[in-house]
Structures are given as structure tokens and as C-alpha cells.
Protein backbone atom coordinates (compact mmCIF):
# COMPACT_ATOMS: atom_id res chain seq x y z
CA UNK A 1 10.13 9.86 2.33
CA UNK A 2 6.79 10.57 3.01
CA UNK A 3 4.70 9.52 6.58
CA UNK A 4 1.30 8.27 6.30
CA UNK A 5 -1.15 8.12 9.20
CA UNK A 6 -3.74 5.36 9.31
CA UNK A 7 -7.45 5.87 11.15
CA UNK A 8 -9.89 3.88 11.54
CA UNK A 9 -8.60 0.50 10.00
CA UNK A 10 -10.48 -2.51 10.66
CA UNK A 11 -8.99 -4.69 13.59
CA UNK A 12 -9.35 -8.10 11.13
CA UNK A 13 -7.08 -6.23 8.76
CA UNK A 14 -4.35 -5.22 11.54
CA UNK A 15 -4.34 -8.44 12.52
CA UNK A 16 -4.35 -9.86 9.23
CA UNK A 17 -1.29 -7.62 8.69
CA UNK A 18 0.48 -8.50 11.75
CA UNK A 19 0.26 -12.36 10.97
CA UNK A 20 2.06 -11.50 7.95
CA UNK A 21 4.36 -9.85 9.20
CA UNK A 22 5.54 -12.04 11.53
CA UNK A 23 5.66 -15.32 9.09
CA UNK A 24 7.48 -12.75 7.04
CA UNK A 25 10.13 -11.77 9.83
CA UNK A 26 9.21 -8.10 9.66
CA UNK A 27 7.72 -5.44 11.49
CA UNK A 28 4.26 -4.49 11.26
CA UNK A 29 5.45 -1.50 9.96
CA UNK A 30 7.68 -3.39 6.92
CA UNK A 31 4.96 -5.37 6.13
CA UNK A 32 2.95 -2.55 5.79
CA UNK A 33 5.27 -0.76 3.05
CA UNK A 34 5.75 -4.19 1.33
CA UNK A 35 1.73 -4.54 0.52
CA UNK A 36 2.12 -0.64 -0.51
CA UNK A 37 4.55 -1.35 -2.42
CA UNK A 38 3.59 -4.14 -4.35
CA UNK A 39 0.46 -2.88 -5.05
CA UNK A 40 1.46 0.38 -6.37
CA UNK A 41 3.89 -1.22 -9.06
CA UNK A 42 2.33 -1.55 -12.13
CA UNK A 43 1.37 -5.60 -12.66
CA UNK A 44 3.47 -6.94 -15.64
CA UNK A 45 0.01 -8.82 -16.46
CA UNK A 46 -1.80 -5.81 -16.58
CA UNK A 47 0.76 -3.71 -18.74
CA UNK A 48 0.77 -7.07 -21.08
CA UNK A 49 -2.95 -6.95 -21.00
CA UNK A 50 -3.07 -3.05 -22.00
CA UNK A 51 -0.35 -3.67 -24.95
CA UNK A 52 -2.53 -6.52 -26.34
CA UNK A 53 -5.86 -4.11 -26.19
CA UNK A 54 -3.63 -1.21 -27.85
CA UNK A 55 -2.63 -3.72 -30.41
CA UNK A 56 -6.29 -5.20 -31.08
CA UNK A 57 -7.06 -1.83 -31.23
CA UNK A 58 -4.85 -0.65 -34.14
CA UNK A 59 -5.66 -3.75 -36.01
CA UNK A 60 -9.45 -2.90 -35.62
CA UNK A 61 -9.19 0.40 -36.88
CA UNK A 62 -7.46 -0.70 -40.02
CA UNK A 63 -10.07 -3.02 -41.08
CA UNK A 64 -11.63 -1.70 -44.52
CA UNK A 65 -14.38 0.39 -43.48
CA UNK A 66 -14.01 0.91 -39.87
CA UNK A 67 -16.58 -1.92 -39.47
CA UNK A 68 -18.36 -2.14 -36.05
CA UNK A 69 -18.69 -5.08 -34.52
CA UNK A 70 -22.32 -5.66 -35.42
CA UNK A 71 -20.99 -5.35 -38.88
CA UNK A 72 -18.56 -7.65 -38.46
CA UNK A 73 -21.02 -10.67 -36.21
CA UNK A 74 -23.04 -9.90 -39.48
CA UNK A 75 -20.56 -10.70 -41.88
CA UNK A 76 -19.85 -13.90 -40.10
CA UNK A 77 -23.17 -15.37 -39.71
CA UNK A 78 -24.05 -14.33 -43.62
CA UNK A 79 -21.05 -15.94 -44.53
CA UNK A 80 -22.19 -19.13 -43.41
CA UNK A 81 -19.21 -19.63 -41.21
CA UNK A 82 -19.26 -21.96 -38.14
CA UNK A 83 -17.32 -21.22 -34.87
């Protein structure tokens, strides 16, 4: 395991930190590594969020022509349709 060494961290945010910690029943310390933690695991929302944009993105490139999207808002509002 690595050791980090923190300077300079604003005194709102240490005792932001430490309030947490103790509702949490953990050391300022724990608490510490559970925010690093948590925020260095990839969100399941964001990984969902990627697929979907990797997906829309396939799906865009196999439309006939490649069209770009002022192509396409074209074709829409020559078509007549309504949204």
C-alpha cells in the first residue's frame, strides 16, 4: 500500500471530514480512504452512460450516408414531421 501526504487542505474540509467520520464510527484516517475509494471506482451510471453513447454511436454511423446531424434536423423539418 501506498502513503499519501496531504498539505495545505482547507480547515472546512478537515472538519467536514472529521464529522463524517465520526457519524460513520471511523477514524479520520478511514474516512479518508472511504471518500478515496469511492470516488476512484468507476460509477455504474457513468459506465451505463458511456455504453449507451458507444451504442448511439454505432447506430449513427450506420445510417445511409453518414448523415450529419444538420442533415438529419433537415430531413425532419422537410418532412413535415411534428415533435
Amino acid at each position: 500500500m501506498a502513503n499519501l501526504l496531504l498539505r495545505e487542505v482547507n480547515e472546512n474540509v478537515v472538519e467536514f471530514l472529521r464529522s463524517n467520520a465520526k457519524r460513520n464510527k471511523r477514524s479520520l484516517n478511514s474516512e479518508i480512504l472511504a471518500v478515496l475509494e469511492q470516488h476512484a471506482q468507476p460509477s455504474t451510471k457513468r459506465i451505463g452512460a458511456i455504453e449507451r453513447i458507444e451504442k448511439l454511436s454505432k447506430q449513427f454511423k450506420a445510417l445511409p450516408g453518414n448523415a450529419s446531424a444538420v442533415d438529419l434536423v433537415r430531413e425532419v423539418r422537410d418532412s413535415g414531421c411534428s415533435w
